[in-house]
N, C-alpha and C. Protein backbone atom coordinates (compact mmCIF):
# COMPACT_ATOMS: atom_id res chain seq x y z
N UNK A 1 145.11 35.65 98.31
CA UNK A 1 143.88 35.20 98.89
C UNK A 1 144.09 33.90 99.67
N UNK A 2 144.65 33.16 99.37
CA UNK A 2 145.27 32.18 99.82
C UNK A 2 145.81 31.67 101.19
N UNK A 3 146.95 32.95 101.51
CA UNK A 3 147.44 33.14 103.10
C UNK A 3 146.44 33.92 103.80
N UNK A 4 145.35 34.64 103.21
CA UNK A 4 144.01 35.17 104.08
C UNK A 4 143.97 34.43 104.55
N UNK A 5 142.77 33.25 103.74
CA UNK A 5 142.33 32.10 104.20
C UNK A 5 142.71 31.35 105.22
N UNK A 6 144.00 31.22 104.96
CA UNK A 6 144.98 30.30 105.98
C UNK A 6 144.81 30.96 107.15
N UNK A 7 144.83 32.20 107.04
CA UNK A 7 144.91 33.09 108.26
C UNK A 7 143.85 32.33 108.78
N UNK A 8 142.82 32.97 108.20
CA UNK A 8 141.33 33.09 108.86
C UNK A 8 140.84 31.32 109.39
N UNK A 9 141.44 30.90 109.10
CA UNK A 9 141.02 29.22 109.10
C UNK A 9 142.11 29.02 110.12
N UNK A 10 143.23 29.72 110.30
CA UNK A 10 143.86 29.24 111.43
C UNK A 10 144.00 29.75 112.82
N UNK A 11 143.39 30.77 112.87
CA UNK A 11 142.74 31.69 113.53
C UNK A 11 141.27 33.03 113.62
N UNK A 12 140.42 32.38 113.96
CA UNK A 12 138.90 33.46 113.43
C UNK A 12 139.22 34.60 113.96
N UNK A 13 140.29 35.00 114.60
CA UNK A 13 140.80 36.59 114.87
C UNK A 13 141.29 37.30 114.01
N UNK A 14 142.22 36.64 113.00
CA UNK A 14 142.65 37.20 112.15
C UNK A 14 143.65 37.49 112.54
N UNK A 15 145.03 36.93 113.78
CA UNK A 15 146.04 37.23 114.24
C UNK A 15 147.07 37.15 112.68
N UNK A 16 147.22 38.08 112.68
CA UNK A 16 148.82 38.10 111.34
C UNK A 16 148.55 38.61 110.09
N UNK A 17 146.72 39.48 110.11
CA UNK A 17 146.45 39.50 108.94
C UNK A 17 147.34 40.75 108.38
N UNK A 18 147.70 41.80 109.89
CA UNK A 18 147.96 42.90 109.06
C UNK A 18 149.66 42.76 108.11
N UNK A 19 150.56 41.96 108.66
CA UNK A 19 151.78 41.28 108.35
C UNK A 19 151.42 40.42 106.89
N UNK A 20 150.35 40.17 106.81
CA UNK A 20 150.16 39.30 105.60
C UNK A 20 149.36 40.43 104.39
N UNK A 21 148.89 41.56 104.50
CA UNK A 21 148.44 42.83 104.06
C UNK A 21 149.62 43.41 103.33
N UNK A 22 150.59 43.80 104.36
CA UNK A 22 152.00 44.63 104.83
C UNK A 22 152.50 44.10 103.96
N UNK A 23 152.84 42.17 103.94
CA UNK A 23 154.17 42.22 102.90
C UNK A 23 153.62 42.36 101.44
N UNK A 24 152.22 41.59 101.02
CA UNK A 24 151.69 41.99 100.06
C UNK A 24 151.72 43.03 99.18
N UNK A 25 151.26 44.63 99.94
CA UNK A 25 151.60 45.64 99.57
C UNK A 25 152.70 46.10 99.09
N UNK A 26 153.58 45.31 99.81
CA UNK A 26 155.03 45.74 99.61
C UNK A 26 155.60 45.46 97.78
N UNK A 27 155.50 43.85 97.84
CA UNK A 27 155.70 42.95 97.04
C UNK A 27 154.55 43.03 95.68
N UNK A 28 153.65 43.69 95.97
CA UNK A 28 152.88 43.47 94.57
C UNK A 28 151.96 44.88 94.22
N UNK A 29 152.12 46.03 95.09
CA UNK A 29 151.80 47.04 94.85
C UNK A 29 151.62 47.89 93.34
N UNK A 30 153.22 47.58 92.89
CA UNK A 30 152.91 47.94 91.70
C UNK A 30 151.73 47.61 90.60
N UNK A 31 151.78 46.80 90.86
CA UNK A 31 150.89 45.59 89.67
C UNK A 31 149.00 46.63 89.92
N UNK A 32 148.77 47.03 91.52
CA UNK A 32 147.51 47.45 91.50
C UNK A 32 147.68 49.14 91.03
N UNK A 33 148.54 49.85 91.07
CA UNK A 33 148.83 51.11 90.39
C UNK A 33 149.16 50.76 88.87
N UNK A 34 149.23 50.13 88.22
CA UNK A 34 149.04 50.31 87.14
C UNK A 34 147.72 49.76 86.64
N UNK A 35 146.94 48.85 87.03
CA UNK A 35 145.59 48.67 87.00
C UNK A 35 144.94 49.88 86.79
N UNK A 36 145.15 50.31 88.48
CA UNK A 36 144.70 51.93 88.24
C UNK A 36 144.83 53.21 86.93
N UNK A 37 146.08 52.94 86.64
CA UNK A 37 146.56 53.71 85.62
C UNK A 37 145.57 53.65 84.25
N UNK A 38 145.83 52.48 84.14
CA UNK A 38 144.69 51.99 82.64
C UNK A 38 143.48 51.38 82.96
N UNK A 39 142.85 51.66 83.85
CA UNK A 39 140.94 51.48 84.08
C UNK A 39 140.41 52.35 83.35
N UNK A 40 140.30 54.17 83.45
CA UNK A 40 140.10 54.21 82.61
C UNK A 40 139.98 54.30 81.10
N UNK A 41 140.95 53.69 80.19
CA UNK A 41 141.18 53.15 78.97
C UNK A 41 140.88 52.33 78.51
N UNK A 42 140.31 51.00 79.95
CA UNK A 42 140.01 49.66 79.40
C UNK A 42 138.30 50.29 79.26
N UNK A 43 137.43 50.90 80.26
CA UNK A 43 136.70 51.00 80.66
C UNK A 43 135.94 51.75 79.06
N UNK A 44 136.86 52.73 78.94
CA UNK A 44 136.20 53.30 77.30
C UNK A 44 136.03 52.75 76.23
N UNK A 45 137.35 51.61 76.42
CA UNK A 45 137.46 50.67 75.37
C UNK A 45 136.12 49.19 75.97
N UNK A 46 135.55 49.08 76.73
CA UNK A 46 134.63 47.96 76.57
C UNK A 46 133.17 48.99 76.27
N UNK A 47 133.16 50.17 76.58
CA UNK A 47 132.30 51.27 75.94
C UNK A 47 131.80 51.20 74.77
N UNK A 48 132.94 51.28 73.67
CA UNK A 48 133.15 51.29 72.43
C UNK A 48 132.50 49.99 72.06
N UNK A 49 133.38 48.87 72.36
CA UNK A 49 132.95 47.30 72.10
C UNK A 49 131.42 47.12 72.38
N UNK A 50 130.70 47.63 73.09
CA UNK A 50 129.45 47.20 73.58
C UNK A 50 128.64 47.96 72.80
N UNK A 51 129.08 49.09 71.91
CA UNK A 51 128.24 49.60 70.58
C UNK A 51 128.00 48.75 69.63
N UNK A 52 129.24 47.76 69.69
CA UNK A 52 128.87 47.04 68.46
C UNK A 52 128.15 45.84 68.97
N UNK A 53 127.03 45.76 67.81
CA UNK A 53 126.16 44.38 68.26
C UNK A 53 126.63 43.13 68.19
N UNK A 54 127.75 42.30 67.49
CA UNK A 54 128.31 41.58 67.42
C UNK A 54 128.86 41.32 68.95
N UNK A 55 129.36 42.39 69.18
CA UNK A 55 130.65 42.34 70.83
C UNK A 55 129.08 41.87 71.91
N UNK A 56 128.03 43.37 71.66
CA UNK A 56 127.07 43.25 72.65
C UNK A 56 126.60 41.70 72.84
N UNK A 57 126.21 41.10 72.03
CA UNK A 57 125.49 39.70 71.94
C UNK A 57 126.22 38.62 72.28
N UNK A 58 127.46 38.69 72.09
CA UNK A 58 128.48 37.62 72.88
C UNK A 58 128.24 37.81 74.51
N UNK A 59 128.87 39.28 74.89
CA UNK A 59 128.38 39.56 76.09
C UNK A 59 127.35 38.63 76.76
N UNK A 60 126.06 38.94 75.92
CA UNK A 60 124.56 38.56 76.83
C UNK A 60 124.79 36.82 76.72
N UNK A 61 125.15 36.46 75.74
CA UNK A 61 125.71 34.84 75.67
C UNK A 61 126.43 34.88 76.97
């Protein structure tokens, strides 16, 4: 988010964003496929947690 910014603050065109996209993808891709992988597992598992009233009420805190 960081070199966006820079982008965008150093140019309102956005010259270099797709190079700054590109190496990203390259370099940290994995990390968002496995996100993917276990969403839904986390997603069942805050399911579960939000049955219980203890978990629920922290939540609304």
């Amino acid at each position: 988010m960081n070199e966006l910014e820079k982008c965008w603050q150093e140019n309102i065109l956005l010259q270099g964003i797709c190079d700054i996209v590109r190496r990203h993808a390259e370099q940290h891709f994995h990390v968002y496929v496995k996100y993917c992988e276990n969403q839904a597992l986390m997603v069942r598992a805050l399911q579960r947690l939000r049955e219980r009233p203890a978990f629920a009420n922290a939540l609304k805190r």
